[in-house]
Every structure is written in structure tokens, then in C-alpha cells.
PDB file of N, CA and C in Angstrom:
ATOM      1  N   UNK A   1     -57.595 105.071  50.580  1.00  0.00           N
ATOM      2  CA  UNK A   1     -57.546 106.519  50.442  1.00  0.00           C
ATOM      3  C   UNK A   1     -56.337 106.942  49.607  1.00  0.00           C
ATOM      4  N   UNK A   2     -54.825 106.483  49.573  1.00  0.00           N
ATOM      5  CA  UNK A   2     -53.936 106.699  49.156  1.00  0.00           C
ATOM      6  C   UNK A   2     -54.396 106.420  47.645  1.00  0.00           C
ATOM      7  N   UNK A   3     -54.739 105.517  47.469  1.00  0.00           N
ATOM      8  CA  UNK A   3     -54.922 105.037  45.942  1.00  0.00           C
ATOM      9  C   UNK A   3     -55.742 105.519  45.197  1.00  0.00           C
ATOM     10  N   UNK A   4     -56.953 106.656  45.904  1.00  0.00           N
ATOM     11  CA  UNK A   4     -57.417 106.952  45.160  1.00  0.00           C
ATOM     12  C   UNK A   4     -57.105 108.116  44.887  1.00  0.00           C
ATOM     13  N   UNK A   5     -56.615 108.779  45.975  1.00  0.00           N
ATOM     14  CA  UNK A   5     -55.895 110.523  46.230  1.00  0.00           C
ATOM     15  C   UNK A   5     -54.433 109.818  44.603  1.00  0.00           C
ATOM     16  N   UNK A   6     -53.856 108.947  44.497  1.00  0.00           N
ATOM     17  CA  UNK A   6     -53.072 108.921  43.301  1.00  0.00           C
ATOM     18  C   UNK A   6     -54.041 108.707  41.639  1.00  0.00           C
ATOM     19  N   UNK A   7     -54.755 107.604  41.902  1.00  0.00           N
ATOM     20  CA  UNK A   7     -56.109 107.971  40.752  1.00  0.00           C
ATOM     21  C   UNK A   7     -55.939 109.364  40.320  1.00  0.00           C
ATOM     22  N   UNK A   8     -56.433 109.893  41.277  1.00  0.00           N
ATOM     23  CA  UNK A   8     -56.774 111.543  41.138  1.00  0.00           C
ATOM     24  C   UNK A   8     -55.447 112.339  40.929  1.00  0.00           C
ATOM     25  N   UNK A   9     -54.745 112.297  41.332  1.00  0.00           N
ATOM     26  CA  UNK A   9     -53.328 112.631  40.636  1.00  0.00           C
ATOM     27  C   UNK A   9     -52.832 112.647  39.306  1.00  0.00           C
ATOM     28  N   UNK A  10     -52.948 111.222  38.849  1.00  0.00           N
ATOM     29  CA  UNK A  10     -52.569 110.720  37.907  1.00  0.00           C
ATOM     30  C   UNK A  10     -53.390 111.391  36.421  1.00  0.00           C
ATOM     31  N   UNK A  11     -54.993 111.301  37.224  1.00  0.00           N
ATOM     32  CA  UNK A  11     -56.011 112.140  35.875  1.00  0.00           C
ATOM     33  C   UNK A  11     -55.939 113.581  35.808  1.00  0.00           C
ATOM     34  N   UNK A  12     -55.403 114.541  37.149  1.00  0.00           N
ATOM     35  CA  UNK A  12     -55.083 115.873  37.391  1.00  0.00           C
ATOM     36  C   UNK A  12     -53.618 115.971  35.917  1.00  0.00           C
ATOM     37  N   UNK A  13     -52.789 114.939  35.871  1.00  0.00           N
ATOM     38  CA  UNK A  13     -51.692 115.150  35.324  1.00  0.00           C
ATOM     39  C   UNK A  13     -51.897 115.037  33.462  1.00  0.00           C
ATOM     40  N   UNK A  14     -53.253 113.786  33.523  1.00  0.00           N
ATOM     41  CA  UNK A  14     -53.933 113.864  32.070  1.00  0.00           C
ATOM     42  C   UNK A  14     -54.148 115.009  31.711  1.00  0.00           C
ATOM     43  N   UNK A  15     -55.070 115.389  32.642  1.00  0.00           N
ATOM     44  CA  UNK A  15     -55.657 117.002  32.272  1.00  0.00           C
ATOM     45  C   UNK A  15     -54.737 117.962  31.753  1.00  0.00           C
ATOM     46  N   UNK A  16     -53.740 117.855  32.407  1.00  0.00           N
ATOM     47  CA  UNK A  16     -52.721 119.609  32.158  1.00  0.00           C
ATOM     48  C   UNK A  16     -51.943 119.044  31.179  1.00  0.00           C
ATOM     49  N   UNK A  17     -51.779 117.456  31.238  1.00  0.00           N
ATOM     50  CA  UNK A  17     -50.722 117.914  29.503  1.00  0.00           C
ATOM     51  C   UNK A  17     -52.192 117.671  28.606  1.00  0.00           C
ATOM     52  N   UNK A  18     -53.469 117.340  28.711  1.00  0.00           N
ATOM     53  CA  UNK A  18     -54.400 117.622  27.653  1.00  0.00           C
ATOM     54  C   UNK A  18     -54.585 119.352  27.638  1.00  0.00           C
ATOM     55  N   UNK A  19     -54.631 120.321  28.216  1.00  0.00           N
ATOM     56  CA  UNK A  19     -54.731 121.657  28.641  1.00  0.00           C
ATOM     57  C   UNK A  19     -53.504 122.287  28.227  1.00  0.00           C
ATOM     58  N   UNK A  20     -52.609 121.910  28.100  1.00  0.00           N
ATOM     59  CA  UNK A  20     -51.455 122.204  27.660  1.00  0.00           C
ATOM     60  C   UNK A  20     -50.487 120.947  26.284  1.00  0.00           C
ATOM     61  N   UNK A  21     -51.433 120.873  25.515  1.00  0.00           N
ATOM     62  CA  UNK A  21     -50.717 120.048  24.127  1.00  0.00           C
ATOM     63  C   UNK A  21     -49.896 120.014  23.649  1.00  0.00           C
ATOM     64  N   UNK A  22     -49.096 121.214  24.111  1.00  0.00           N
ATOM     65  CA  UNK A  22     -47.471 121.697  23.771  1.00  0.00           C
ATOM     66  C   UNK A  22     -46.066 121.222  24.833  1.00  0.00           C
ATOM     67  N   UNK A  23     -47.119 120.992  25.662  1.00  0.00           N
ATOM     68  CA  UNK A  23     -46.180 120.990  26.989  1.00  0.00           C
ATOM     69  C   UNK A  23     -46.286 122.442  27.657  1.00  0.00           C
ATOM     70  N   UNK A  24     -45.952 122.660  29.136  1.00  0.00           N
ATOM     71  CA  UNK A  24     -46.911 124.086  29.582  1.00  0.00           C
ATOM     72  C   UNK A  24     -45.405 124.795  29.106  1.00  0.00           C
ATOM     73  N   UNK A  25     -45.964 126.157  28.957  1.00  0.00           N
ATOM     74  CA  UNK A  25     -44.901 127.504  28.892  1.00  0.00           C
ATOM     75  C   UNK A  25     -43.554 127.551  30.244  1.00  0.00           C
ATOM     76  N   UNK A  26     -42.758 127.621  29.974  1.00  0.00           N
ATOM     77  CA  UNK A  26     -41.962 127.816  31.353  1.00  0.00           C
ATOM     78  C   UNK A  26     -42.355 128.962  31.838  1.00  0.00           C
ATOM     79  N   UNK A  27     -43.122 130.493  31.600  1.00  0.00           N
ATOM     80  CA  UNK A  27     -43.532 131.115  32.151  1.00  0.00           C
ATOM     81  C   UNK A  27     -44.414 130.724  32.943  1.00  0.00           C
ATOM     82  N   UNK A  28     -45.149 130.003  32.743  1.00  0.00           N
ATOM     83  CA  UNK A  28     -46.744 129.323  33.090  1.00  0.00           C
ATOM     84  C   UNK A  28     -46.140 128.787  33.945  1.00  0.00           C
ATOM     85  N   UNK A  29     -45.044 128.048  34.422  1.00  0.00           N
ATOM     86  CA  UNK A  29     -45.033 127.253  35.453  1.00  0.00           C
ATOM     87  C   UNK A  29     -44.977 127.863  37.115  1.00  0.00           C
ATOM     88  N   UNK A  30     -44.374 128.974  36.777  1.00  0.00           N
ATOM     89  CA  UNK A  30     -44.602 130.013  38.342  1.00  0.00           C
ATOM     90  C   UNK A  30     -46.016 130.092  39.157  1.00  0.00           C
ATOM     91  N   UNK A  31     -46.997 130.151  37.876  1.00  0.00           N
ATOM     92  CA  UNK A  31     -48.087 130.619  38.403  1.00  0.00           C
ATOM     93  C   UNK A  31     -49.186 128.957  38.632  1.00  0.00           C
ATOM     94  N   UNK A  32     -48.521 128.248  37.723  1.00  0.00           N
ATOM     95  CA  UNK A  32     -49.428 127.056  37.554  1.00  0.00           C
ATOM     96  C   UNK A  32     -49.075 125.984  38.547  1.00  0.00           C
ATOM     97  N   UNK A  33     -47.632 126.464  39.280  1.00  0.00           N
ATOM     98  CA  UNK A  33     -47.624 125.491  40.385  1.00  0.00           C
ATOM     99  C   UNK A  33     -48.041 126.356  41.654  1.00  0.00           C
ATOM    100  N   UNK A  34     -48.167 127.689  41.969  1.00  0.00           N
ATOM    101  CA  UNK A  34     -48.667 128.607  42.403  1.00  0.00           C
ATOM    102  C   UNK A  34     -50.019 128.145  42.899  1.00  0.00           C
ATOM    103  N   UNK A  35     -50.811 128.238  41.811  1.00  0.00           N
ATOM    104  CA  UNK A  35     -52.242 127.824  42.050  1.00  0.00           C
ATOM    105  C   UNK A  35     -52.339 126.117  42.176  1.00  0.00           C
ATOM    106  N   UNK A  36     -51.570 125.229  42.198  1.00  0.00           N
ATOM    107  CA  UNK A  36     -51.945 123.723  42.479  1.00  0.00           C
ATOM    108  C   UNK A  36     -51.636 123.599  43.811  1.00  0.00           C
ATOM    109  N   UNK A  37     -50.755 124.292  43.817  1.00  0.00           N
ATOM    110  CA  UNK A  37     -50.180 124.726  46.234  1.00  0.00           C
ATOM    111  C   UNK A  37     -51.758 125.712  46.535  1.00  0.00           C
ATOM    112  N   UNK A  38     -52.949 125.823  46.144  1.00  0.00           N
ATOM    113  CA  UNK A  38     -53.468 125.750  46.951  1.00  0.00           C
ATOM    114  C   UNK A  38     -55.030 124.542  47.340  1.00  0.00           C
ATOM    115  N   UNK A  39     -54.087 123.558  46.274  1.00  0.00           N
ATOM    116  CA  UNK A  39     -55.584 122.662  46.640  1.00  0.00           C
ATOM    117  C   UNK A  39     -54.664 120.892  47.239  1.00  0.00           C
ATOM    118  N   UNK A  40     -53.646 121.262  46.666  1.00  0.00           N
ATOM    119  CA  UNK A  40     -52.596 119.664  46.764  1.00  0.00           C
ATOM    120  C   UNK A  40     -51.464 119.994  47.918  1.00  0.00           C
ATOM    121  N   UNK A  41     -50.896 119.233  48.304  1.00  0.00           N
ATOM    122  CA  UNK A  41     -49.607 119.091  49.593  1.00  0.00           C
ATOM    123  C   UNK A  41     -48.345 119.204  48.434  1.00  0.00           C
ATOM    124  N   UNK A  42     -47.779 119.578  48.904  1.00  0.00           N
ATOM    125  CA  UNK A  42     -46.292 120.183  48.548  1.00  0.00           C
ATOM    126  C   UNK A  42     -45.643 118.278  47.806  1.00  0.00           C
ATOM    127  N   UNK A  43     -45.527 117.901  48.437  1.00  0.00           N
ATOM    128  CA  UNK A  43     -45.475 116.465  47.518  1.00  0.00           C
ATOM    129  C   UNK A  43     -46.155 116.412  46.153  1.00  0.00           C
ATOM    130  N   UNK A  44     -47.156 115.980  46.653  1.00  0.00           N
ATOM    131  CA  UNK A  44     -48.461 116.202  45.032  1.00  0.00           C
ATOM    132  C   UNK A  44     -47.743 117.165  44.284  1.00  0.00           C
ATOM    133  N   UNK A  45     -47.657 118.450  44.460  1.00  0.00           N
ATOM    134  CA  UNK A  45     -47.391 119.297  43.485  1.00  0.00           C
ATOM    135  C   UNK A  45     -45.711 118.919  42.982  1.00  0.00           C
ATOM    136  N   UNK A  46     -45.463 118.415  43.919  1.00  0.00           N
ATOM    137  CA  UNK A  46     -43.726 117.862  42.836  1.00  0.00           C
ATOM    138  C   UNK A  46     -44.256 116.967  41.926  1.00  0.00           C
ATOM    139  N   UNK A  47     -44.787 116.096  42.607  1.00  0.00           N
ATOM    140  CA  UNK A  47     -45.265 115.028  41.841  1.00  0.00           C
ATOM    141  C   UNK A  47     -45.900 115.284  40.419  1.00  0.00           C
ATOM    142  N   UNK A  48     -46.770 116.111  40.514  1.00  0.00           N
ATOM    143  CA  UNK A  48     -47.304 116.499  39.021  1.00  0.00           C
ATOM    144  C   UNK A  48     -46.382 117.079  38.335  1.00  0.00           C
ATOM    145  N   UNK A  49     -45.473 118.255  38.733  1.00  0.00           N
ATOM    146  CA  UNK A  49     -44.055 119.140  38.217  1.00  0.00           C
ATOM    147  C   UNK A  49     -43.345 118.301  37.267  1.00  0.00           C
ATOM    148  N   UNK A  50     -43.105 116.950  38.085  1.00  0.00           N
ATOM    149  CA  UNK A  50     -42.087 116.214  37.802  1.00  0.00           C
ATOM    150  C   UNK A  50     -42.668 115.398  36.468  1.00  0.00           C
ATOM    151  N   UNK A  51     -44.089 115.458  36.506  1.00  0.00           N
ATOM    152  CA  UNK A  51     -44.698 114.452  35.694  1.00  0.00           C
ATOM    153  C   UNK A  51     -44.992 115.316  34.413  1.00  0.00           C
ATOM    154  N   UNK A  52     -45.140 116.784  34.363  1.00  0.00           N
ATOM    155  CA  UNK A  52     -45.306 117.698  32.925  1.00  0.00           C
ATOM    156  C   UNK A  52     -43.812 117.569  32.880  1.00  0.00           C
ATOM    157  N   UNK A  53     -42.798 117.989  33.605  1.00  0.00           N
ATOM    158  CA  UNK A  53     -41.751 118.214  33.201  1.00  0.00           C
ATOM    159  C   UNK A  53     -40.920 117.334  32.187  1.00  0.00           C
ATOM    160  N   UNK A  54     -41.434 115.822  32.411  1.00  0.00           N
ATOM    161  CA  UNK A  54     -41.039 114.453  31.471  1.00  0.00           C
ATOM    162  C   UNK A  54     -41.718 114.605  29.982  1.00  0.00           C
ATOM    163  N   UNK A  55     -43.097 115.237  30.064  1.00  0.00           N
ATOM    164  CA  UNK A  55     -43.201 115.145  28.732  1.00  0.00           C
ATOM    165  C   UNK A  55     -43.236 116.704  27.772  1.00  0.00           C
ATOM    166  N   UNK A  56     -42.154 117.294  28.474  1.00  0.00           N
ATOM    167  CA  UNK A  56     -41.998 118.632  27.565  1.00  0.00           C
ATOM    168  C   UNK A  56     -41.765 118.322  26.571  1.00  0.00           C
ATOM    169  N   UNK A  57     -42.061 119.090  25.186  1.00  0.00           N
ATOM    170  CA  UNK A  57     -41.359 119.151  24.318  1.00  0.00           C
ATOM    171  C   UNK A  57     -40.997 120.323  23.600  1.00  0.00           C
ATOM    172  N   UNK A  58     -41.743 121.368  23.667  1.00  0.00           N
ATOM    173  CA  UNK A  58     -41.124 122.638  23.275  1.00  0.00           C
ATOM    174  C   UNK A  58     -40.075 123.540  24.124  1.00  0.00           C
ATOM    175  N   UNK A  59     -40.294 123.480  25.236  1.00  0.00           N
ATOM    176  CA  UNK A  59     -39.100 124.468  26.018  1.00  0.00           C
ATOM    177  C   UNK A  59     -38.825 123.266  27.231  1.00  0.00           C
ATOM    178  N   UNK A  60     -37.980 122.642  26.895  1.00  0.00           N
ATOM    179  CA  UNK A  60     -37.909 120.853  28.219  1.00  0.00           C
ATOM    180  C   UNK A  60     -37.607 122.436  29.202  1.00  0.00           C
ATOM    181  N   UNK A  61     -37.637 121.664  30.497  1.00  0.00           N
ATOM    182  CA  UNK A  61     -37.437 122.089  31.969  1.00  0.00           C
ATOM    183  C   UNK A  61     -37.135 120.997  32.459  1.00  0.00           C
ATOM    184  N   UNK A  62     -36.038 121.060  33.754  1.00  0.00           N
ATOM    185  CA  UNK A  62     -36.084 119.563  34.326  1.00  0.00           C
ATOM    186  C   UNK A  62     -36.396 119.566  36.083  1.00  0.00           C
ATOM    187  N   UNK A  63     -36.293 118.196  36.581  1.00  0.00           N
ATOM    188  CA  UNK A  63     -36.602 118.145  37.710  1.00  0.00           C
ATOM    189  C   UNK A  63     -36.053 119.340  38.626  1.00  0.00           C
ATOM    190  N   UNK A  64     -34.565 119.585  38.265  1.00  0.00           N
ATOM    191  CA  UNK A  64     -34.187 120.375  39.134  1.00  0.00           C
ATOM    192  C   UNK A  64     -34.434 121.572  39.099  1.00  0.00           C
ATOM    193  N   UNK A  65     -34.788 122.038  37.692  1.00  0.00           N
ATOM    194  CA  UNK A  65     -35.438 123.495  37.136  1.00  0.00           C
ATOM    195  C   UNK A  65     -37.270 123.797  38.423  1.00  0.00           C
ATOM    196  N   UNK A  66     -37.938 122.682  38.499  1.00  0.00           N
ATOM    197  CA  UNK A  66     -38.975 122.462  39.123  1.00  0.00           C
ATOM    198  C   UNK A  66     -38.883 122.709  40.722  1.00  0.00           C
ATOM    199  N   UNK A  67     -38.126 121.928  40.790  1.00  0.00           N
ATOM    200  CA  UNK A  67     -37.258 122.163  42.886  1.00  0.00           C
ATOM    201  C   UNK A  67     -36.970 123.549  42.658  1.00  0.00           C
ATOM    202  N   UNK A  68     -36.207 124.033  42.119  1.00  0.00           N
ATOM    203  CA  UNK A  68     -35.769 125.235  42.075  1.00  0.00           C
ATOM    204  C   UNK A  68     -36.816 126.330  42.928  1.00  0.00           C
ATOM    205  N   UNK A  69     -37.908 126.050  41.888  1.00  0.00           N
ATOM    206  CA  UNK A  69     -38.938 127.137  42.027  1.00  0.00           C
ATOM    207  C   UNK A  69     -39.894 126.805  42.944  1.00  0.00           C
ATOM    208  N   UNK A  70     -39.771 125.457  42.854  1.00  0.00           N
ATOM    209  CA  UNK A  70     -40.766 125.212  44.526  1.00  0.00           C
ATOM    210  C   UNK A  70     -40.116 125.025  45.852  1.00  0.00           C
ATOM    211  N   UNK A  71     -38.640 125.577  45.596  1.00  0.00           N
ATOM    212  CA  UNK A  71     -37.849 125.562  46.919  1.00  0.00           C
ATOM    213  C   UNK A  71     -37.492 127.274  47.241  1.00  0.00           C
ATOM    214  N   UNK A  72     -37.986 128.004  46.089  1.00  0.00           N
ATOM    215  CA  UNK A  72     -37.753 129.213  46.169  1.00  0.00           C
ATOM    216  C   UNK A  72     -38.960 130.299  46.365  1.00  0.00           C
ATOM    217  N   UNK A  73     -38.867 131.170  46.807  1.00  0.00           N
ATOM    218  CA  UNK A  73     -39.966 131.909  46.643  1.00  0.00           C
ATOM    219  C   UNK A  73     -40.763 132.210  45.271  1.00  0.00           C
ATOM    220  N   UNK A  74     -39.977 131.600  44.361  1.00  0.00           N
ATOM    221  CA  UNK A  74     -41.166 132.544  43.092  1.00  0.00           C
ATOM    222  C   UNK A  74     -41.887 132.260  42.763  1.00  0.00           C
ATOM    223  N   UNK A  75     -42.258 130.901  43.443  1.00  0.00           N
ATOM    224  CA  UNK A  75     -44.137 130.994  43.140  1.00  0.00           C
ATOM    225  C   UNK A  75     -44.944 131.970  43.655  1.00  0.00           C
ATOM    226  N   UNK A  76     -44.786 132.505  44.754  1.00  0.00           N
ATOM    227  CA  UNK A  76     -45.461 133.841  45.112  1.00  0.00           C
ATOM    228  C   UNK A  76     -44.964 135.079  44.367  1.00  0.00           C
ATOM    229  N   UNK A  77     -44.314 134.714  43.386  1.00  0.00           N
ATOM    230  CA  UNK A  77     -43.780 136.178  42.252  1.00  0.00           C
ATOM    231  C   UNK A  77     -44.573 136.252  41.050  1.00  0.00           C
ATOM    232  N   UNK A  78     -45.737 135.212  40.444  1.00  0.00           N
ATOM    233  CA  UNK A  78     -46.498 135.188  39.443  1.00  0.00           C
ATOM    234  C   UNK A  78     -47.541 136.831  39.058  1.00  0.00           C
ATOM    235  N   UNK A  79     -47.072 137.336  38.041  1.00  0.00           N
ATOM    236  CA  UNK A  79     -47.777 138.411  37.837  1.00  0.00           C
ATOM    237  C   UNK A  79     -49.567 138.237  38.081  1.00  0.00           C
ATOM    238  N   UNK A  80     -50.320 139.336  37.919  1.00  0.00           N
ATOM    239  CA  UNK A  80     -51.779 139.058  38.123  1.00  0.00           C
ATOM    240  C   UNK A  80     -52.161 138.705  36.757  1.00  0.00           C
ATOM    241  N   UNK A  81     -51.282 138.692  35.255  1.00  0.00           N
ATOM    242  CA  UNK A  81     -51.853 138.724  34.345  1.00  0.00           C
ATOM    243  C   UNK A  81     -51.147 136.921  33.851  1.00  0.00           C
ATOM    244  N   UNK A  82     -50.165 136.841  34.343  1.00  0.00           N
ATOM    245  CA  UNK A  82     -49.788 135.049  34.472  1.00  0.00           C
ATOM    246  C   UNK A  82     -50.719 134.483  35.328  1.00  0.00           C
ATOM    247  N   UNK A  83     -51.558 134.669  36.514  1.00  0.00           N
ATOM    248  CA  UNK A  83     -52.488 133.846  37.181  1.00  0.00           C
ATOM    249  C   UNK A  83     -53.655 133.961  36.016  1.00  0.00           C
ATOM    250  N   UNK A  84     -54.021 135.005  35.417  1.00  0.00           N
ATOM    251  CA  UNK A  84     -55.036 135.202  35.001  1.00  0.00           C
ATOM    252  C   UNK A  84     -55.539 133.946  33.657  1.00  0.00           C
ATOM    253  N   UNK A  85     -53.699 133.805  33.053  1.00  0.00           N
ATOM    254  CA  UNK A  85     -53.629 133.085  32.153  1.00  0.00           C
ATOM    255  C   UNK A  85     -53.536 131.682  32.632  1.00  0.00           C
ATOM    256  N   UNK A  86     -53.271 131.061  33.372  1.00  0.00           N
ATOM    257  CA  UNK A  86     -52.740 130.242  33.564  1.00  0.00           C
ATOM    258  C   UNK A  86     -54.402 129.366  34.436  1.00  0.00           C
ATOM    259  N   UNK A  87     -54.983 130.432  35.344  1.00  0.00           N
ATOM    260  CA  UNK A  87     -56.339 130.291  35.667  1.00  0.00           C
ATOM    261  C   UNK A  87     -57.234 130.037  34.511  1.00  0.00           C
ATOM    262  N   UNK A  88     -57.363 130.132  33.856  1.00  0.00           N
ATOM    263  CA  UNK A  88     -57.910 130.417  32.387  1.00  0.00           C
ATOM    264  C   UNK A  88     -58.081 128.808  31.896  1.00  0.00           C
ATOM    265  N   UNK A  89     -56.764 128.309  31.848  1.00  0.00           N
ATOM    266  CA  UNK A  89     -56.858 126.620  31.368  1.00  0.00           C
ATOM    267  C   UNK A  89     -57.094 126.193  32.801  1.00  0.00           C
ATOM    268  N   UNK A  90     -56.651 125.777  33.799  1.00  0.00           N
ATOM    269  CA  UNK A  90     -57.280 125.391  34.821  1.00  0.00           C
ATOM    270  C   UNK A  90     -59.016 125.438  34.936  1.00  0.00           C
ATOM    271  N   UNK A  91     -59.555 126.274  34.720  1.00  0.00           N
ATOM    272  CA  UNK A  91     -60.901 126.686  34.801  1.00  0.00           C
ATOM    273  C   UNK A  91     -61.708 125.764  33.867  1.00  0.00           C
ATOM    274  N   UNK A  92     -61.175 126.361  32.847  1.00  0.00           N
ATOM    275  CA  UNK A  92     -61.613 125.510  31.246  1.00  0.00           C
ATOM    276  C   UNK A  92     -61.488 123.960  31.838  1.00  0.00           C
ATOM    277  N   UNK A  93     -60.693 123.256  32.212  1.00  0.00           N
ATOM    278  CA  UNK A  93     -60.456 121.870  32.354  1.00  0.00           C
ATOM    279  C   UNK A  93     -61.314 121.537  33.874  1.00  0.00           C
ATOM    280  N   UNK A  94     -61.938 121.884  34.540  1.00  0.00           N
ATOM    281  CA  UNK A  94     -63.264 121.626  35.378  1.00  0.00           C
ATOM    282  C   UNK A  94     -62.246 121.864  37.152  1.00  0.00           C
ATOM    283  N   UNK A  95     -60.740 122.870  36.924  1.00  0.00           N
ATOM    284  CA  UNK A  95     -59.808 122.466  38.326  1.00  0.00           C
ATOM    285  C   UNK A  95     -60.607 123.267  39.040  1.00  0.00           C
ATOM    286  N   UNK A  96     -60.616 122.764  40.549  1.00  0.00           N
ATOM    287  CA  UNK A  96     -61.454 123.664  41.244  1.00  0.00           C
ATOM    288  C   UNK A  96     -60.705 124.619  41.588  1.00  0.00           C
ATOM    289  N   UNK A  97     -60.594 126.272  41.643  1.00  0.00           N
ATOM    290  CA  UNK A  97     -59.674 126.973  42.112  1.00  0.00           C
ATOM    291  C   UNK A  97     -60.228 127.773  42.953  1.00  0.00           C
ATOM    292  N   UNK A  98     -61.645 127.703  43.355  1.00  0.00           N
ATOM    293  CA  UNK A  98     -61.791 128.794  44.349  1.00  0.00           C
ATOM    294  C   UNK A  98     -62.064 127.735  45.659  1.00  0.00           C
ATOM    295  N   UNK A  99     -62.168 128.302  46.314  1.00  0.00           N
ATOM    296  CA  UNK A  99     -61.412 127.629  48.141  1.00  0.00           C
ATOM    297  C   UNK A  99     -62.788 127.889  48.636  1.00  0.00           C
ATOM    298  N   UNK A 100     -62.892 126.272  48.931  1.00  0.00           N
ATOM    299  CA  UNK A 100     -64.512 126.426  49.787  1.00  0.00           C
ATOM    300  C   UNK A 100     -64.464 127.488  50.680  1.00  0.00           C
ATOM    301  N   UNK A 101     -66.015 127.998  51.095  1.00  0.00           N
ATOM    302  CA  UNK A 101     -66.395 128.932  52.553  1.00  0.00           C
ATOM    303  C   UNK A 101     -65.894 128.234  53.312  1.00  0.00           C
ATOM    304  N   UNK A 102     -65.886 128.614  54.256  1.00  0.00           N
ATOM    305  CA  UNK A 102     -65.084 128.469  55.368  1.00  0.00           C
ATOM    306  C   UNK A 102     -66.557 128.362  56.437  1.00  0.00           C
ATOM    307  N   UNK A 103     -66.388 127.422  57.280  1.00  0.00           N
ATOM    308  CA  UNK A 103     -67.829 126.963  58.186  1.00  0.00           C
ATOM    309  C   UNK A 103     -67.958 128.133  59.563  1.00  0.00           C
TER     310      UNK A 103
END
């Protein structure tokens, strides 16, 4: 189970630097780790953070820039028009973002 929950990690992390070719926006990152806290565990989502954050190349960010914001409230500070954008490539790239019914 572990190995494949990292599989799946690892191709989640293909995806967003293929979805993001530039490396993501540091604006984008409020909202884009925002929306990965609601399908991954607070680990996972460092884990991926940590893994765009290595291959920035237009605006670098670093590990601690990443903790920062996932130790702080401002992922719940993402405007409705940064989710909108940021939902936008997520969507496009097949991420699931809407939250099964509930039984």
C-alpha cells in the first residue's frame, strides 16, 4: 500500500511540474497547496511542496518558504479568483477535486 500511495505521489508530482512548465507561480502556491490538503495528508502535501519547490526556476521558493505557509494559516487566505486559477490546471491534468458524496 505504501508503495503504491508513493507511485502515485511521485506521478501527482510529474503532473504539476508538466501543468506548470515554468515552475508554479508563488502566488499559485497558497491556493495549490490549499486544494492538495483536501485529497492528500499533510505529509504528502510537504512532500510534493518540497518536490516543485527543487525544480523552480523562474521565481525559486524554498523548503522553508513552503513550511511557512503550510504551518501558517494562509492556505485558507487563497482568493476565489486564485482557486479558480489554480483549479483550472488541476482539472485540465485529470486531479480529482471534487470530494466524493458522502454515503
Amino acid at each position: 500500500m505504501a508503495e503504491s500511495r508513493s507511485r502515485f505521489l511521485a506521478r501527482a508530482l510529474e503532473w504539476l511540474r508538466a501543468g506548470y512548465p515554468q515552475g508554479v507561480p508563488r502566488q499559485d502556491y497558497v491556493a495549490l497547496l490549499g486544494l492538495l490538503r483536501r485529497k492528500l495528508t499533510e505529509d504528502e502535501v510537504r512532500s510534493i511542496a518540497r518536490g516543485l519547490a527543487a525544480g523552480q526556476v523562474t521565481e525559486p521558493i524554498t523548503g522553508q518558504d513552503i513550511e511557512a505557509m503550510i504551518s501558517s494559516t494562509v492556505l485558507q487566505e487563497a482568493t476565489p479568483e486564485d482557486v479558480v486559477r489554480v483549479s483550472a490546471h488541476l482539472a485540465a491534468g485529470g486531479w480529482p477535486l471534487a470530494d466524493p458524496p458522502e454515503a
